[in-house]
N, C-alpha and C. Protein backbone atom coordinates (compact mmCIF):
# COMPACT_ATOMS: atom_id res chain seq x y z
N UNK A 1 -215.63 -101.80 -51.89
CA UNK A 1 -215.39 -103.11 -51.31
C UNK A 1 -214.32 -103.08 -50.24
N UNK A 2 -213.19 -102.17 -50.43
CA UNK A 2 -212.60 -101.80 -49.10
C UNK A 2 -212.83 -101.59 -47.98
N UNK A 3 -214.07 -101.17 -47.70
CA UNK A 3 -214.63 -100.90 -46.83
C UNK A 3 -214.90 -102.08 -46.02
N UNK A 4 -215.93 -102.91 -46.65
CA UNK A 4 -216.26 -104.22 -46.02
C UNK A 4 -215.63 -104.74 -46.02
N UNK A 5 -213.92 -105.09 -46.86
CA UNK A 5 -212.95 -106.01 -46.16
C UNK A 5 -212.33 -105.58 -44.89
N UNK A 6 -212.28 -104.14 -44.70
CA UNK A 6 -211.72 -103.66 -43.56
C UNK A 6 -212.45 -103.55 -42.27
N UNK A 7 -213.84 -103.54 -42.72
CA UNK A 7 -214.69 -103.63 -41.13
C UNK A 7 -214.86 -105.21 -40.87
N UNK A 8 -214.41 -106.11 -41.70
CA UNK A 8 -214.56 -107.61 -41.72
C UNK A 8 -213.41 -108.02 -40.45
N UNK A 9 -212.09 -107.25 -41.32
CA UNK A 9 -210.91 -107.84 -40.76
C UNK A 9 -211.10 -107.28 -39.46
N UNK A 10 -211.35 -105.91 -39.24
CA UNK A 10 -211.65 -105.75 -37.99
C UNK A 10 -212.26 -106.08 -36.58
N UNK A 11 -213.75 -106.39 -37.30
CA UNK A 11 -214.74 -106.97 -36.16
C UNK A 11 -214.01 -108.48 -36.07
N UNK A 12 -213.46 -109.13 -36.97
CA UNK A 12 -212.45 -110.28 -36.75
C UNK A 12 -211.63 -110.42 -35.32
N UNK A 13 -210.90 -109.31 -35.91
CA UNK A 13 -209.60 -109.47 -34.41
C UNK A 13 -210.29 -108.85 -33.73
N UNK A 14 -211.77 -107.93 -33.29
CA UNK A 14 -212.19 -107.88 -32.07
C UNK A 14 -212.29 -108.85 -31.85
N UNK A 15 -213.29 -109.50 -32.23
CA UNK A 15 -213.91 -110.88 -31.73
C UNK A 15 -212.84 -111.75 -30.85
N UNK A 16 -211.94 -111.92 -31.89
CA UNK A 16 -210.45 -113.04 -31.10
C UNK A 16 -209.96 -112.31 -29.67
N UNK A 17 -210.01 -111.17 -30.00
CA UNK A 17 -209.31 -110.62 -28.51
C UNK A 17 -210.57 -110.90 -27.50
N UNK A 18 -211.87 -110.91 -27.75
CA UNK A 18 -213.09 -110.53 -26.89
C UNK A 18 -213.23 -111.77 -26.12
N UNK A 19 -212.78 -113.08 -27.38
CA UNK A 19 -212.48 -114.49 -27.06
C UNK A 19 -211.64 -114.27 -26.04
N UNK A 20 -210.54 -114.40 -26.28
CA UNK A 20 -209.55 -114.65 -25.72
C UNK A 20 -209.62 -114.04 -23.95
N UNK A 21 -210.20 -112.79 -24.18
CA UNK A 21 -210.70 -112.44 -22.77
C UNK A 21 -211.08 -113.04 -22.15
N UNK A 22 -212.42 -113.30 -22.57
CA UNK A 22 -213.70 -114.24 -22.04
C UNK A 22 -212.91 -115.69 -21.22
N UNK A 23 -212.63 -116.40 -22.59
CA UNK A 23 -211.60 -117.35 -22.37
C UNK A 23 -210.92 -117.57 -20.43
N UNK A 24 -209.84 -116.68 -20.81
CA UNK A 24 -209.26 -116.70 -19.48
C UNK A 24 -209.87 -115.96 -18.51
N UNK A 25 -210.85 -115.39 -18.11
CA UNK A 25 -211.89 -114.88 -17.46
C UNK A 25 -212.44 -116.54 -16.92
N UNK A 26 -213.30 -117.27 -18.07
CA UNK A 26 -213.59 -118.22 -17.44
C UNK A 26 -212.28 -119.14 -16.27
N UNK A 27 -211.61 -119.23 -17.03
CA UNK A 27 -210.12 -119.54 -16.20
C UNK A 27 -210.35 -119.37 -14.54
N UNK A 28 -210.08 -118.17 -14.46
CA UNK A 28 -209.77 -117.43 -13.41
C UNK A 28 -211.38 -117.64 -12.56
N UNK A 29 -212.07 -117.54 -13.24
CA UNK A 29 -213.53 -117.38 -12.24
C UNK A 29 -213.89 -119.26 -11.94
N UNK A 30 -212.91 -119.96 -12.24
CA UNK A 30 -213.73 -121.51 -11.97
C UNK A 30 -211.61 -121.60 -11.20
N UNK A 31 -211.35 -121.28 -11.15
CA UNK A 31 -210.11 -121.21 -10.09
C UNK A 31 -210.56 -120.47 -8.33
N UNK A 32 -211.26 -119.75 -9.21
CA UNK A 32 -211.61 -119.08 -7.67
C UNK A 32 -213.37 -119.61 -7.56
N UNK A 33 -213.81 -120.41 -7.83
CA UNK A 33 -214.87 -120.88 -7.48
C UNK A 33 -216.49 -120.35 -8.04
N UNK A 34 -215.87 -119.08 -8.55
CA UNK A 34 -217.01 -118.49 -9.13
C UNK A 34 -217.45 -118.77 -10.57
N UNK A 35 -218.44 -118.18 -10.63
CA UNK A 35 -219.32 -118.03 -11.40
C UNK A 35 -219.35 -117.94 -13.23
N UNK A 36 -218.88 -118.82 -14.00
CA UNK A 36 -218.17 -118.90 -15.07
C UNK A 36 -219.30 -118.56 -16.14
N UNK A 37 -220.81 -118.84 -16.13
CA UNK A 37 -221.69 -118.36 -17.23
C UNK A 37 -221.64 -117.64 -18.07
N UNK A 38 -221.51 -116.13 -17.25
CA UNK A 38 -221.23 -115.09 -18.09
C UNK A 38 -220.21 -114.79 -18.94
N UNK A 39 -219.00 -115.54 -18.93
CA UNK A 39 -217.69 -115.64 -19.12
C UNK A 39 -217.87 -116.55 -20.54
N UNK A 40 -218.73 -117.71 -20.28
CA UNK A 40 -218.58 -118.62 -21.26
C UNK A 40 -219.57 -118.05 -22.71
N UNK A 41 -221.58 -117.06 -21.81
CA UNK A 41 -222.23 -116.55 -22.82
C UNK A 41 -220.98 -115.47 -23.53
N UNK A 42 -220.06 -114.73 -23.24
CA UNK A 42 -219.29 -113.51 -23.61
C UNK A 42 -218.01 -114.45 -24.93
N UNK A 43 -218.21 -115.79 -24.28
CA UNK A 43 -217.29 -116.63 -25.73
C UNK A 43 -217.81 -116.85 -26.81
N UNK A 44 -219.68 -116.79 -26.56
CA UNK A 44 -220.12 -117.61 -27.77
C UNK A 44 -220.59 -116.19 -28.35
N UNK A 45 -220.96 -115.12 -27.85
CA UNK A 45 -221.01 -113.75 -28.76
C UNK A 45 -220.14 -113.90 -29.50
N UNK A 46 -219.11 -113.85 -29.04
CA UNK A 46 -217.60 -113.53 -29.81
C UNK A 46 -217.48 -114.60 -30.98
N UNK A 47 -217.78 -115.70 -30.77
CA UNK A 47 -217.74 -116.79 -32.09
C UNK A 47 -218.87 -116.21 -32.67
N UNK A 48 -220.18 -115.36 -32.44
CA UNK A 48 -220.80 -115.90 -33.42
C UNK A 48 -220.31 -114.33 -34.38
N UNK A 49 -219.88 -113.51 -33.51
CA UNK A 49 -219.59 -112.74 -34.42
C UNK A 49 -218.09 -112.72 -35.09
N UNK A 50 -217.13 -113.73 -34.79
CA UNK A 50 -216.62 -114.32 -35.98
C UNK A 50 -216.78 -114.37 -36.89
N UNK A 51 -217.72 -115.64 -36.97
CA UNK A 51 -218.34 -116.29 -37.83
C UNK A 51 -219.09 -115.43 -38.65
N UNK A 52 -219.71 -114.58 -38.44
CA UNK A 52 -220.50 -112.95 -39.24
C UNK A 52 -219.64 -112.14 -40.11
N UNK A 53 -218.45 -111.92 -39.57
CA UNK A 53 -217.50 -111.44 -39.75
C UNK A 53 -216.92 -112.02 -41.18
N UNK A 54 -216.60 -113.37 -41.26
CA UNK A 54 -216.45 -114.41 -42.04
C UNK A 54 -217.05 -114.28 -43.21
N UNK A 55 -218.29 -114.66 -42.75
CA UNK A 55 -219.17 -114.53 -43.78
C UNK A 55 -219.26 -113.09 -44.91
N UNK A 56 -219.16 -111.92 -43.95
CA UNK A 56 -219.24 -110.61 -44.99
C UNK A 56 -218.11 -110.58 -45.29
N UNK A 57 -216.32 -110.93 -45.12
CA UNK A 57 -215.19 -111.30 -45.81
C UNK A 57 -215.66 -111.83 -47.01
N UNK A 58 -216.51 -112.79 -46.87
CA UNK A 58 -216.38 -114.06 -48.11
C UNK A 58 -217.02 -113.71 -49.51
N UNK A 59 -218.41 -112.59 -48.73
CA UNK A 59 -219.13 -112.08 -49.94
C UNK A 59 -218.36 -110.95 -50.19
N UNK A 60 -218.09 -110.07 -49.72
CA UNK A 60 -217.16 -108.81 -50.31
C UNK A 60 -216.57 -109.77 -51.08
N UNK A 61 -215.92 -110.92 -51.19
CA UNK A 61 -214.63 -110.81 -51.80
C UNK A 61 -214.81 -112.01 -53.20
N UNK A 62 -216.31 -112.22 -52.82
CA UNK A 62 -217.27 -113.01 -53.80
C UNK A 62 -217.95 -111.61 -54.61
N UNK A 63 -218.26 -110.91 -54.30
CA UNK A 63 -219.14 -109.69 -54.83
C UNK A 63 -217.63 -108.99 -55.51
N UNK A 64 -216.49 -108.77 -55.26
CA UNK A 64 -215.46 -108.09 -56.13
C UNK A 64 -214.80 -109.24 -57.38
N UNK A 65 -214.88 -110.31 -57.17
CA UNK A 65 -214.77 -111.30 -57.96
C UNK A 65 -215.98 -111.38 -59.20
N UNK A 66 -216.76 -110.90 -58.82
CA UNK A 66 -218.17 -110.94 -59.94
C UNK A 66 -217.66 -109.32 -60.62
N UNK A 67 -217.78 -108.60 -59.80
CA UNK A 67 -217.49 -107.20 -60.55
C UNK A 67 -215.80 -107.22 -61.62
N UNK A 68 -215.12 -107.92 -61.30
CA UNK A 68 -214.18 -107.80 -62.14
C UNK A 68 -214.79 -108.99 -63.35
N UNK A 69 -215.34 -109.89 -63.21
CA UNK A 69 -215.64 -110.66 -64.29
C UNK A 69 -216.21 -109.99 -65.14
N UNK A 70 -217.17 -108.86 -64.82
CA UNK A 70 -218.04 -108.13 -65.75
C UNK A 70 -217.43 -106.72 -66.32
N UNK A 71 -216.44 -106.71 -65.41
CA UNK A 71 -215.49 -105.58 -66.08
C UNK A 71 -214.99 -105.81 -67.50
N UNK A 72 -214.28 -107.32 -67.05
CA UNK A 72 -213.63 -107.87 -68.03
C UNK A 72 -214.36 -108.25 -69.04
């Protein structure tokens, strides 16, 4: 289960940084007049793989919660 909390937490803070790129990318490209699409599709990757991210946190840590019940 270590495993999947650690590739969870990981693809996590990619995501936020990938955001956060994207983010001020759009910034900068609607300051200078250009072309913000790609900037904004590169935000919603990044949320959805959040949100993915999230989700396999929740069951790892739903799936180690069942295994100790049955331990016990």
């Amino acid at each position: 289960m270590n495993i999947a909390f650690n590739t969870a937490a990981t693809s996590m803070m990619t995501a936020q940084t990938r955001f956060a790129e994207a983010a001020q990318n759009v910034v900068v490209a609607a300051a200078e007049g250009g072309d913000t699409v790609q900037h904004l599709v590169e935000m919603k990757q990044a949320q959805a793989v959040q949100q993915a991210s999230a989700t396999m946190l929740k069951t790892a840590s739903d799936m180690t919660d069942r295994l100790l019940d049955i331990a016990i």
